[in-house]
ModelCIF file with pLDDT and N, C-alpha, C, O atoms, coordinates in Angstrom:
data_MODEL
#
_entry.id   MODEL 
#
_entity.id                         1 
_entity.type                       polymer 
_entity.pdbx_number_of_molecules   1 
#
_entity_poly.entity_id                      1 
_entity_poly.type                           'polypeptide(L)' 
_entity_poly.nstd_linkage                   no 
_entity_poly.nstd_monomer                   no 
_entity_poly.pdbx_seq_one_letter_code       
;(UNK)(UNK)(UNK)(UNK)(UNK)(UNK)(UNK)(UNK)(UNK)(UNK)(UNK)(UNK)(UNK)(UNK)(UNK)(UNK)
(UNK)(UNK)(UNK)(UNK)(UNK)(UNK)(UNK)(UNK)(UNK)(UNK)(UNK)(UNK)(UNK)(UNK)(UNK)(UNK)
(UNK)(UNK)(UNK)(UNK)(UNK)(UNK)(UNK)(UNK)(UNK)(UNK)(UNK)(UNK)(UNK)(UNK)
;
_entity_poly.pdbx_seq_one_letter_code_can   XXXXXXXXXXXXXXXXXXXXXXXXXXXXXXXXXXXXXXXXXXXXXX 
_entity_poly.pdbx_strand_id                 A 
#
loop_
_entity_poly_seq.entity_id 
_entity_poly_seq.num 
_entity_poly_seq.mon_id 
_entity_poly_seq.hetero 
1 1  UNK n 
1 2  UNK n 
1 3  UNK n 
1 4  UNK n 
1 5  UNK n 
1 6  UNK n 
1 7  UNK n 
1 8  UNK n 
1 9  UNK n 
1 10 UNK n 
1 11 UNK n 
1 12 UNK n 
1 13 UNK n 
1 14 UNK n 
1 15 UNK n 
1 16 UNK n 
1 17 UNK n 
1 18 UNK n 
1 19 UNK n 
1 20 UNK n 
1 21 UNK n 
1 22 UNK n 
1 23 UNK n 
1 24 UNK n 
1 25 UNK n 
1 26 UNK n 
1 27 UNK n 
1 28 UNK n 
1 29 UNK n 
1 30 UNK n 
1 31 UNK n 
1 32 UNK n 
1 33 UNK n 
1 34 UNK n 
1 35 UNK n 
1 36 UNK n 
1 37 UNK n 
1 38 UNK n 
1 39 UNK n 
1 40 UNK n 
1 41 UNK n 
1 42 UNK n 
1 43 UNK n 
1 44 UNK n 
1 45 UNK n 
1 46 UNK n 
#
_struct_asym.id          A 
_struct_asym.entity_id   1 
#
loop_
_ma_qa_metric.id 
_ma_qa_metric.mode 
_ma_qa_metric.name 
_ma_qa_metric.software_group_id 
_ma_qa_metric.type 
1 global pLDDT . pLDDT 
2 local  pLDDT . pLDDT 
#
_ma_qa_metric_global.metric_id      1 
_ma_qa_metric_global.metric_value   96.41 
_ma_qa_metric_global.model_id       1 
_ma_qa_metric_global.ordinal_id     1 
#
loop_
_ma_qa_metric_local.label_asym_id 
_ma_qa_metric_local.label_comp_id 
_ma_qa_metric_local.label_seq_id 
_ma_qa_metric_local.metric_id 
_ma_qa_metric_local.metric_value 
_ma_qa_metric_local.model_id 
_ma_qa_metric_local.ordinal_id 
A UNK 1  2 91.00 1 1  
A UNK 2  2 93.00 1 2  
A UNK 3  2 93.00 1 3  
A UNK 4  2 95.00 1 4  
A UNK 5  2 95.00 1 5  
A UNK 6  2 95.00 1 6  
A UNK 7  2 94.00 1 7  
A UNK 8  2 95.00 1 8  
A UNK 9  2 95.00 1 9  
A UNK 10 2 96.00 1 10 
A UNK 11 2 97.00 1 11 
A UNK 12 2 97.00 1 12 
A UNK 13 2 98.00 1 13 
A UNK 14 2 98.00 1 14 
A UNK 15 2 98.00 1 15 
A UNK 16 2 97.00 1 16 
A UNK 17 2 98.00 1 17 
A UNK 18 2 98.00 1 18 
A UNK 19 2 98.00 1 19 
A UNK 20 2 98.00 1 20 
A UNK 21 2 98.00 1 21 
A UNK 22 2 98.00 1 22 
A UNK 23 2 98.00 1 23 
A UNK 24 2 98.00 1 24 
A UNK 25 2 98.00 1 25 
A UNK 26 2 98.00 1 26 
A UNK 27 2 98.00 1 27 
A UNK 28 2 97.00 1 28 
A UNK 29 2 98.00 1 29 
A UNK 30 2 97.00 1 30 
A UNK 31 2 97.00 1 31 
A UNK 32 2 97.00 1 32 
A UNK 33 2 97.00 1 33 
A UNK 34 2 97.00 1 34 
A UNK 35 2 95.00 1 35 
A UNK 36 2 96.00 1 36 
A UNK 37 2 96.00 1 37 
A UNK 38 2 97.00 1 38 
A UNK 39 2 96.00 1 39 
A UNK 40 2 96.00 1 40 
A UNK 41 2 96.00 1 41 
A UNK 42 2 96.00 1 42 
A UNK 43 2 96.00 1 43 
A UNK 44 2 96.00 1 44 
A UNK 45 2 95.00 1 45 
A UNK 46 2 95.00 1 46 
#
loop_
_atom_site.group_PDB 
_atom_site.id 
_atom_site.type_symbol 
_atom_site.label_atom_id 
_atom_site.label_alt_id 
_atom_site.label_comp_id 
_atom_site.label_asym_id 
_atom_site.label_entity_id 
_atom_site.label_seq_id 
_atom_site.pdbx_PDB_ins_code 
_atom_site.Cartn_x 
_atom_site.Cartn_y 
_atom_site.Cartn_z 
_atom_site.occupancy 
_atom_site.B_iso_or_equiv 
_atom_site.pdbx_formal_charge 
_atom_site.auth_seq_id 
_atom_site.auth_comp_id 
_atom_site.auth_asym_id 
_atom_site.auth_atom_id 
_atom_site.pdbx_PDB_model_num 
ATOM 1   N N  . UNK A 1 1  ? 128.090 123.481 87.260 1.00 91.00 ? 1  UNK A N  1 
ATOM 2   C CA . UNK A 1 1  ? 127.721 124.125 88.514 1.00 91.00 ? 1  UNK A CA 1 
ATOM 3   C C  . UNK A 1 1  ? 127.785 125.641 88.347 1.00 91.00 ? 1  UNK A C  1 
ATOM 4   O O  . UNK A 1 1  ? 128.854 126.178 88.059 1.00 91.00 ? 1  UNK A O  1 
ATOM 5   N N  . UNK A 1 2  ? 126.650 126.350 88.524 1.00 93.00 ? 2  UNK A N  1 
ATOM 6   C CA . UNK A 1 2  ? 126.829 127.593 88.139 1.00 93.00 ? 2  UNK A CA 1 
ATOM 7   C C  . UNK A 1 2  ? 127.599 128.056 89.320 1.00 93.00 ? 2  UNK A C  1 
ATOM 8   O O  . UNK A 1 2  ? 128.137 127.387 90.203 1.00 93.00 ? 2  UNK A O  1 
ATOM 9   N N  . UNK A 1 3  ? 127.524 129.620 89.116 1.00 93.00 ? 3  UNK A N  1 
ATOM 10  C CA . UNK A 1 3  ? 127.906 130.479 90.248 1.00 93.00 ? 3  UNK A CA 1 
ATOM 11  C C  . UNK A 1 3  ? 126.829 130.712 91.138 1.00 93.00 ? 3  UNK A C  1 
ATOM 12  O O  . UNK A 1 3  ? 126.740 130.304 92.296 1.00 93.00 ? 3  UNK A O  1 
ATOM 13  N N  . UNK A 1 4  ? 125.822 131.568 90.351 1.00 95.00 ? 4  UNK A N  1 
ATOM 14  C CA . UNK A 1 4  ? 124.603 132.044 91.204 1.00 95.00 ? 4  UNK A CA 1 
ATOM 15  C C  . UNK A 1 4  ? 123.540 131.176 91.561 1.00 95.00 ? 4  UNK A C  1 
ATOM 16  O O  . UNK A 1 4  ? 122.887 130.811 90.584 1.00 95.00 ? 4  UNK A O  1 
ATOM 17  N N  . UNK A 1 5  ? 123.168 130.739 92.633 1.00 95.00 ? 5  UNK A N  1 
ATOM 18  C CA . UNK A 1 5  ? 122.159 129.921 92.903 1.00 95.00 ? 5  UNK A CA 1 
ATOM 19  C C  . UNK A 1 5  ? 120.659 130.666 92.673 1.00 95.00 ? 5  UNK A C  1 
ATOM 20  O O  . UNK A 1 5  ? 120.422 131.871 92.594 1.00 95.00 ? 5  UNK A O  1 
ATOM 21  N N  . UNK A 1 6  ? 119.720 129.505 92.595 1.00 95.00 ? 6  UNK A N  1 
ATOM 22  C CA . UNK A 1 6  ? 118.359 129.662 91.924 1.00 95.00 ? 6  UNK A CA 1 
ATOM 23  C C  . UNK A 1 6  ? 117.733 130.774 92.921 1.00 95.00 ? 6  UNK A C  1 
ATOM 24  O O  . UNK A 1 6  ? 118.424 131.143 93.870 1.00 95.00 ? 6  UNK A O  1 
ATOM 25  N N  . UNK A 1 7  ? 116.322 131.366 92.712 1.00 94.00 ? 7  UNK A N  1 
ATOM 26  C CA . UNK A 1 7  ? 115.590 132.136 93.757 1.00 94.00 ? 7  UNK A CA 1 
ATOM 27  C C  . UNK A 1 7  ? 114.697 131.137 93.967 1.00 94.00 ? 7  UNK A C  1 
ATOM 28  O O  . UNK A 1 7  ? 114.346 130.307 93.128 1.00 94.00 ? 7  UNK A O  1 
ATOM 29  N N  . UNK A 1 8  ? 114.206 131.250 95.478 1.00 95.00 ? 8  UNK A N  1 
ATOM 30  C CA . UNK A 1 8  ? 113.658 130.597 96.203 1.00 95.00 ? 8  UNK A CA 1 
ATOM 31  C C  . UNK A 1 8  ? 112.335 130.060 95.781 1.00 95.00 ? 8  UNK A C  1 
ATOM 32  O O  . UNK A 1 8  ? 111.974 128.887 95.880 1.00 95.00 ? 8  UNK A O  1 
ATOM 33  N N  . UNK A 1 9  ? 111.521 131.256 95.205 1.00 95.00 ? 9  UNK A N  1 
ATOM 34  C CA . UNK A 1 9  ? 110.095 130.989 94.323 1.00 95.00 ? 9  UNK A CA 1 
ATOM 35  C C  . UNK A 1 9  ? 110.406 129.754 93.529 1.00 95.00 ? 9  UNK A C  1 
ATOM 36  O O  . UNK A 1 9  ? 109.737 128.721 93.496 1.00 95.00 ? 9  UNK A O  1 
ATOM 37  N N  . UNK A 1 10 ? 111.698 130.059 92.794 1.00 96.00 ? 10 UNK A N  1 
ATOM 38  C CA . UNK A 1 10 ? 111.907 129.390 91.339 1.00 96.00 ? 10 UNK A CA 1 
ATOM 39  C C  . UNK A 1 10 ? 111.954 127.912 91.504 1.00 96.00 ? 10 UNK A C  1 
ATOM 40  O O  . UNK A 1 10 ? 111.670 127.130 90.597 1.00 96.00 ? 10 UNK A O  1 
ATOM 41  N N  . UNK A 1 11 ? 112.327 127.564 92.701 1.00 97.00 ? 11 UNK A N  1 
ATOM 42  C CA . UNK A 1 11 ? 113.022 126.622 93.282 1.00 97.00 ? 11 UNK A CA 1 
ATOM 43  C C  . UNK A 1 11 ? 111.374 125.810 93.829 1.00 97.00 ? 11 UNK A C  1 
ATOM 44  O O  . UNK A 1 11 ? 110.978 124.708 93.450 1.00 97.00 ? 11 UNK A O  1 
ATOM 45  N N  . UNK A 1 12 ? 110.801 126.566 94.604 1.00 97.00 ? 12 UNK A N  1 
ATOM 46  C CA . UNK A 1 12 ? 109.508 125.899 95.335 1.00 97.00 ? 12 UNK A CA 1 
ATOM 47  C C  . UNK A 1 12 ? 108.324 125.351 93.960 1.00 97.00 ? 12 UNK A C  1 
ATOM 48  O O  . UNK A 1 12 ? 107.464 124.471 93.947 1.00 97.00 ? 12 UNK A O  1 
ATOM 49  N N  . UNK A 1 13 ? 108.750 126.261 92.993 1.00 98.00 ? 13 UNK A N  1 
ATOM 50  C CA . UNK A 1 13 ? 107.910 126.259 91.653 1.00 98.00 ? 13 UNK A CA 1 
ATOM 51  C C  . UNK A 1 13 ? 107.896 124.985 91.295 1.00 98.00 ? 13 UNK A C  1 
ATOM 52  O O  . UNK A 1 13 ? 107.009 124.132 91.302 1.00 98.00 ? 13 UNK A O  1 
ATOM 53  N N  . UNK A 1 14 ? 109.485 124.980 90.848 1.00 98.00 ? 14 UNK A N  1 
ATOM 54  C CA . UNK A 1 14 ? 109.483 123.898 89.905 1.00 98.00 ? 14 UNK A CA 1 
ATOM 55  C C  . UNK A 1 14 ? 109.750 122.583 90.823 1.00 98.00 ? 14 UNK A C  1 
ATOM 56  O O  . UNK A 1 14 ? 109.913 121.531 90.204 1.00 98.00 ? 14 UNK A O  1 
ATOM 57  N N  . UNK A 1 15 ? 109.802 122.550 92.079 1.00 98.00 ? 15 UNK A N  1 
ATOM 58  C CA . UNK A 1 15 ? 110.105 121.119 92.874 1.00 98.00 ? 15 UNK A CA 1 
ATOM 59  C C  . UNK A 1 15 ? 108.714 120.202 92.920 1.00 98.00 ? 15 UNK A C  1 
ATOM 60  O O  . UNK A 1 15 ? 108.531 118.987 92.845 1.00 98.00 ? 15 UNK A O  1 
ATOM 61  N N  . UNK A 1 16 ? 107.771 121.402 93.088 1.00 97.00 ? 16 UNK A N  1 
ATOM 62  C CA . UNK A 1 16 ? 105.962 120.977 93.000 1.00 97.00 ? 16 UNK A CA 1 
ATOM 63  C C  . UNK A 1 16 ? 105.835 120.578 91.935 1.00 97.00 ? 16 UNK A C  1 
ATOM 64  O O  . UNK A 1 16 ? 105.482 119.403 91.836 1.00 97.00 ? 16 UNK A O  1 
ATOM 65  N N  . UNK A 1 17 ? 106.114 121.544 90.410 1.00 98.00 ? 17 UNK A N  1 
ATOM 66  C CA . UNK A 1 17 ? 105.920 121.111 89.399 1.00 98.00 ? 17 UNK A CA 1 
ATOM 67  C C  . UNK A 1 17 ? 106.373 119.287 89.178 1.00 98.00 ? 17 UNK A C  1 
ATOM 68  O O  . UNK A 1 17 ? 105.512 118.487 88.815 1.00 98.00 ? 17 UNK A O  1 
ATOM 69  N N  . UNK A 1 18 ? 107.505 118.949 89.400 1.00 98.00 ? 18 UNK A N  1 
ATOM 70  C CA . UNK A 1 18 ? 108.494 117.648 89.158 1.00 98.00 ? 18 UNK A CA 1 
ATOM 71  C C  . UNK A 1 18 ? 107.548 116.594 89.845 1.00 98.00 ? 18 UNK A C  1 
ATOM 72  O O  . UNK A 1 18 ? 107.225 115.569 89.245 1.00 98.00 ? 18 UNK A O  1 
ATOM 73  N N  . UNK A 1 19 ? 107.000 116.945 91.456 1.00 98.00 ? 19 UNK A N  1 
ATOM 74  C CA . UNK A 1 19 ? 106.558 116.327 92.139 1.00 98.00 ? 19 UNK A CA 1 
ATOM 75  C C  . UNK A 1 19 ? 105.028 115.511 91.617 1.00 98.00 ? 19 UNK A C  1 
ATOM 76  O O  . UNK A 1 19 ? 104.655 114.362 91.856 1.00 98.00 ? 19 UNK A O  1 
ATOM 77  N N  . UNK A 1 20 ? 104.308 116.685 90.771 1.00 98.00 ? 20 UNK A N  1 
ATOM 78  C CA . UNK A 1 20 ? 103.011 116.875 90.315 1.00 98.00 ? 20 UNK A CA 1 
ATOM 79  C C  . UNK A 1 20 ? 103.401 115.741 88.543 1.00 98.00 ? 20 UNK A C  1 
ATOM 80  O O  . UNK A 1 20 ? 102.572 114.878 88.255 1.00 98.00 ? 20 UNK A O  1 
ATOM 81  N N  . UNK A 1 21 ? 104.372 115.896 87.817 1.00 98.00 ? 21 UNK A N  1 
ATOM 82  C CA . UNK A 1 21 ? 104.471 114.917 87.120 1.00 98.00 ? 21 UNK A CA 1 
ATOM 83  C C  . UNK A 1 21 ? 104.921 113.665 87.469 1.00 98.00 ? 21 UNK A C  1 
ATOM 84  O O  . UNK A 1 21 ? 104.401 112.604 87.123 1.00 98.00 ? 21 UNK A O  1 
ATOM 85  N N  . UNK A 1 22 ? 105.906 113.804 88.167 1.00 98.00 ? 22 UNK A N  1 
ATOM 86  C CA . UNK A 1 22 ? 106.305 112.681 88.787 1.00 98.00 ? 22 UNK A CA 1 
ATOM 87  C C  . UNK A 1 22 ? 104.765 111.704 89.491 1.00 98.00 ? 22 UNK A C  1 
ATOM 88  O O  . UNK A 1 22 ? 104.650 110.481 89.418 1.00 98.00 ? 22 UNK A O  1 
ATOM 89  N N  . UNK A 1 23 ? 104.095 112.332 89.911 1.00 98.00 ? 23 UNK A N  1 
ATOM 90  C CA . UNK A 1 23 ? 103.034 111.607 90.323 1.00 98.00 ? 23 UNK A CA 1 
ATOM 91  C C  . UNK A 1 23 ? 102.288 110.775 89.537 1.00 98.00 ? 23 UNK A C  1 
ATOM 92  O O  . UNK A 1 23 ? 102.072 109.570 89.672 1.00 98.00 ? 23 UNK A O  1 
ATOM 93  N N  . UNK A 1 24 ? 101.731 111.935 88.275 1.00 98.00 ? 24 UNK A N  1 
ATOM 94  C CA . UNK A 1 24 ? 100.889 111.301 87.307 1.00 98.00 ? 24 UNK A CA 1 
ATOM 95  C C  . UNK A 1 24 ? 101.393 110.626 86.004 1.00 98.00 ? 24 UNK A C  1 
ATOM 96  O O  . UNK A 1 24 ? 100.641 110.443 85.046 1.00 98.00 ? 24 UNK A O  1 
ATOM 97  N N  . UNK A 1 25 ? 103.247 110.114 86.016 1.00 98.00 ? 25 UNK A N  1 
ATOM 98  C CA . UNK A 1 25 ? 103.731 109.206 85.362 1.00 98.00 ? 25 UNK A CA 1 
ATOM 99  C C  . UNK A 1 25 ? 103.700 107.790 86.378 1.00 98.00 ? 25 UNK A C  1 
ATOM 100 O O  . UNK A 1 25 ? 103.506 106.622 86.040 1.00 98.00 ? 25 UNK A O  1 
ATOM 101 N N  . UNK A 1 26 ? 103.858 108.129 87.189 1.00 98.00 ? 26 UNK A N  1 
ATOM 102 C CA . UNK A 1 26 ? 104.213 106.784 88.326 1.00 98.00 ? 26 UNK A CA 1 
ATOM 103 C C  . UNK A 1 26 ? 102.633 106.439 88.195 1.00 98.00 ? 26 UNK A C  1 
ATOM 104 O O  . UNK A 1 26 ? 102.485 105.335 87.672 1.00 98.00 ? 26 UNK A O  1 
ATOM 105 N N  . UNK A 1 27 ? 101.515 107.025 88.497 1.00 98.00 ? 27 UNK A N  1 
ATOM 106 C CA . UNK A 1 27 ? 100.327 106.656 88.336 1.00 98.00 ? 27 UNK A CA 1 
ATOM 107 C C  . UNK A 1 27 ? 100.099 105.980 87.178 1.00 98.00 ? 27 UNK A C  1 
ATOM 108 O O  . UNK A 1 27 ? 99.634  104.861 87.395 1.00 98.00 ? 27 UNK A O  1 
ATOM 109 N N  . UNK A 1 28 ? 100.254 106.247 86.014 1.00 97.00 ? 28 UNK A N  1 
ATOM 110 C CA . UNK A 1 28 ? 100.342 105.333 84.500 1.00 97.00 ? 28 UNK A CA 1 
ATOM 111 C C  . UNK A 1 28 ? 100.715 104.583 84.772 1.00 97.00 ? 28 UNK A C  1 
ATOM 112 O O  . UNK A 1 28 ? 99.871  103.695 84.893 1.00 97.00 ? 28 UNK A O  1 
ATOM 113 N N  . UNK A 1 29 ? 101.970 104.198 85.077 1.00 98.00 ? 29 UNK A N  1 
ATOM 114 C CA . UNK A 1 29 ? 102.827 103.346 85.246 1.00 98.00 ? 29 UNK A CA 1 
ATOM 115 C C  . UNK A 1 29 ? 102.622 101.947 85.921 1.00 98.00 ? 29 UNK A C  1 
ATOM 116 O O  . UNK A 1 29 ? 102.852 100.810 85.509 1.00 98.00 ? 29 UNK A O  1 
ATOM 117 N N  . UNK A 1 30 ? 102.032 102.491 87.279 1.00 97.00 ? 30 UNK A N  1 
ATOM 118 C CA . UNK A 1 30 ? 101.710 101.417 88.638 1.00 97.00 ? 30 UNK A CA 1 
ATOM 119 C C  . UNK A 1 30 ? 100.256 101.156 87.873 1.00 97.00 ? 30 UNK A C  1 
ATOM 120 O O  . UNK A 1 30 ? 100.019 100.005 87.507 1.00 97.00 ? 30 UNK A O  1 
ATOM 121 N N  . UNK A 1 31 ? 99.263  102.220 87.622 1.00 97.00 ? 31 UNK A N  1 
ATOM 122 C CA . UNK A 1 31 ? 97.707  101.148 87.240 1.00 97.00 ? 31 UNK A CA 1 
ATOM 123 C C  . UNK A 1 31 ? 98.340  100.323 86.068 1.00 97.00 ? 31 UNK A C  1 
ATOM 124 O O  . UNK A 1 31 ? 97.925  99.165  86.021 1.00 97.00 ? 31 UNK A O  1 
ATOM 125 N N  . UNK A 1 32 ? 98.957  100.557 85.425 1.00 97.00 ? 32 UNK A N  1 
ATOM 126 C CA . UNK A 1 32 ? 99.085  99.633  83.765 1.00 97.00 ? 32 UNK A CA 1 
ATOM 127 C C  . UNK A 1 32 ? 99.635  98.483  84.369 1.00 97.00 ? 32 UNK A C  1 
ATOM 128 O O  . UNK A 1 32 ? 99.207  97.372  84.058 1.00 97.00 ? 32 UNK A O  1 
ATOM 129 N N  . UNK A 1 33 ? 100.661 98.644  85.314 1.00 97.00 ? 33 UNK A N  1 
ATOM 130 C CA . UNK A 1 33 ? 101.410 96.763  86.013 1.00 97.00 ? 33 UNK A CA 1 
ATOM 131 C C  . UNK A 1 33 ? 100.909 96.089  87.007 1.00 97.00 ? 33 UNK A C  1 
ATOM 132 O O  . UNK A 1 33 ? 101.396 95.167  87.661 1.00 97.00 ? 33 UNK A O  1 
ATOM 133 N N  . UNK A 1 34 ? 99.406  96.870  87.106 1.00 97.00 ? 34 UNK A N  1 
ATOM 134 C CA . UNK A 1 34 ? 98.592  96.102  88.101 1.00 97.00 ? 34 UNK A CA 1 
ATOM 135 C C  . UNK A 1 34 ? 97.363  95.917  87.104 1.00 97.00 ? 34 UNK A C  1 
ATOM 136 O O  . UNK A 1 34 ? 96.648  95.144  87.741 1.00 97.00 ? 34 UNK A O  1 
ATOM 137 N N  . UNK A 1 35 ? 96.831  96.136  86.124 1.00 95.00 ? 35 UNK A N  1 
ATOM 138 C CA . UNK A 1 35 ? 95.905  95.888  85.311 1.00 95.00 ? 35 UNK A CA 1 
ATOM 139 C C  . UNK A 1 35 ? 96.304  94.770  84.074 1.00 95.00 ? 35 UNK A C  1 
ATOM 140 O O  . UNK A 1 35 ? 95.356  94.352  83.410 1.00 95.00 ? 35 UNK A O  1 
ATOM 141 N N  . UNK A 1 36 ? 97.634  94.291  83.756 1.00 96.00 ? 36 UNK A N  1 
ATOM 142 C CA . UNK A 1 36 ? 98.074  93.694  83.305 1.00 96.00 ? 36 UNK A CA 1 
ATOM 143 C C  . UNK A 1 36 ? 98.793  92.405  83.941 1.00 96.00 ? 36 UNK A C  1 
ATOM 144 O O  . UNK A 1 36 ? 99.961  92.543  84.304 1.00 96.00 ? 36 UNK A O  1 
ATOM 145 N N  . UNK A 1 37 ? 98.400  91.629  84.037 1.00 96.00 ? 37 UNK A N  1 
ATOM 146 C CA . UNK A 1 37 ? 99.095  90.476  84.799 1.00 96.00 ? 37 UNK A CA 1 
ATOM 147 C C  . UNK A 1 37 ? 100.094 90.379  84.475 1.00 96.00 ? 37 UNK A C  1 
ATOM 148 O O  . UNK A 1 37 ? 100.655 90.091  85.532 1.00 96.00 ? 37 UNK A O  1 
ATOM 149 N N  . UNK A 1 38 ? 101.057 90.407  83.513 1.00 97.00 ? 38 UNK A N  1 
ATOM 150 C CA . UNK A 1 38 ? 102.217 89.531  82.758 1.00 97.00 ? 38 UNK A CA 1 
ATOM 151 C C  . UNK A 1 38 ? 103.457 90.428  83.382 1.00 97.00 ? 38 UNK A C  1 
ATOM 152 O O  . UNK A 1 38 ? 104.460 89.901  83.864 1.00 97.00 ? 38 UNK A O  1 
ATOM 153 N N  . UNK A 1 39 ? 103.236 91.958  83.301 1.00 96.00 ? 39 UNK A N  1 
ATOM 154 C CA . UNK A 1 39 ? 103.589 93.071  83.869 1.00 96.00 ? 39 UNK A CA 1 
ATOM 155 C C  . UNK A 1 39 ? 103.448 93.350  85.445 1.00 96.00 ? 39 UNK A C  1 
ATOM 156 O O  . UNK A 1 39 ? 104.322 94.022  85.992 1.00 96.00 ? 39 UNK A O  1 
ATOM 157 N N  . UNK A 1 40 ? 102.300 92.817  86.232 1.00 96.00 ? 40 UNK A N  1 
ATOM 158 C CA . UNK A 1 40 ? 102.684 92.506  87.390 1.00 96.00 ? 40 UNK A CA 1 
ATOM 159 C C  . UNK A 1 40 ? 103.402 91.494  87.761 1.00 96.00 ? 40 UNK A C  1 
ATOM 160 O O  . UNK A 1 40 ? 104.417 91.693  88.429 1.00 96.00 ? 40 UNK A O  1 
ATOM 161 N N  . UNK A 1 41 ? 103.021 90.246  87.409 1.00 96.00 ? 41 UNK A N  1 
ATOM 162 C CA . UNK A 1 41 ? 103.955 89.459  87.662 1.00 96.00 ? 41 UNK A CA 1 
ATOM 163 C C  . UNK A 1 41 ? 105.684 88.938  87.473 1.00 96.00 ? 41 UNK A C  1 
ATOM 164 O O  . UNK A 1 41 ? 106.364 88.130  88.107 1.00 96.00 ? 41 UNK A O  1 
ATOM 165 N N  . UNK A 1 42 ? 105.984 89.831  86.289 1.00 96.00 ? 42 UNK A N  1 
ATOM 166 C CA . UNK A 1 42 ? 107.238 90.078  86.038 1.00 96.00 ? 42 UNK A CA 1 
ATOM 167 C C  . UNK A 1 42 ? 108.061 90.943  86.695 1.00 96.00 ? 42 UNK A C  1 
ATOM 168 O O  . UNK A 1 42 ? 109.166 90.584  87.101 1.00 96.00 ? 42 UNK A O  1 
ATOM 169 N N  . UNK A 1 43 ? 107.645 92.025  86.837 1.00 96.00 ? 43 UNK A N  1 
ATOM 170 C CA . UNK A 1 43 ? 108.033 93.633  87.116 1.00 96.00 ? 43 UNK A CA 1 
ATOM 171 C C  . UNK A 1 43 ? 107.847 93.805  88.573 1.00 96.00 ? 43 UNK A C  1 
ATOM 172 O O  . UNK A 1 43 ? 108.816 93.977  89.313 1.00 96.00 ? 43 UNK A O  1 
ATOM 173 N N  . UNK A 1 44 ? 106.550 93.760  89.037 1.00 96.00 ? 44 UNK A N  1 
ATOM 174 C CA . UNK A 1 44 ? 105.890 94.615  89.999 1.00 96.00 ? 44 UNK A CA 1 
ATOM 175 C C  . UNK A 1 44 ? 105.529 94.023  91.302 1.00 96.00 ? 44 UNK A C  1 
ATOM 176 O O  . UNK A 1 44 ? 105.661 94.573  92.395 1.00 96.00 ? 44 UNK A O  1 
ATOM 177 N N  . UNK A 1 45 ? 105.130 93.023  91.107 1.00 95.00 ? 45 UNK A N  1 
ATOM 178 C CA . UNK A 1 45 ? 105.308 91.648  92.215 1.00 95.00 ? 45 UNK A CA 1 
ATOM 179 C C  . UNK A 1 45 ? 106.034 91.776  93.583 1.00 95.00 ? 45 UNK A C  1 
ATOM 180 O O  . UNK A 1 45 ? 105.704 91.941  94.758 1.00 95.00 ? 45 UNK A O  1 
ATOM 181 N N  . UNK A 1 46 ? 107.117 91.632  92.909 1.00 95.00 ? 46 UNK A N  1 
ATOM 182 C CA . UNK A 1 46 ? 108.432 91.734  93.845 1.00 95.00 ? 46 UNK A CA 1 
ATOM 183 C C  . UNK A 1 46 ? 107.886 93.117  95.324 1.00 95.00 ? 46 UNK A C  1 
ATOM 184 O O  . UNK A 1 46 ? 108.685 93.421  96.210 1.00 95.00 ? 46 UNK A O  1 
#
């Protein structure tokens, strides 16, 4: 835990950034266990 907390830019930057990968891994992710049966039906189903 530091001392000094982040600047506000730095902070709005990189939360978009996380948000913006976070998207286009979950996107891989969800088309591949819906294009694959064995993987939907195991995994994704539920």
């Amino acid at each position: 835990l530091p001392v000094i907390a982040p600047e506000l830019p730095e902070v709005l930057l990189q939360v978009a950034v996380c948000l913006l990968l976070f998207d286009f891994e979950y996107f891989l992710w969800h088309l591949l266990h819906h294009k694959v049966p064995w993987l939907y039906k195991t995994f994704h189903k539920v």
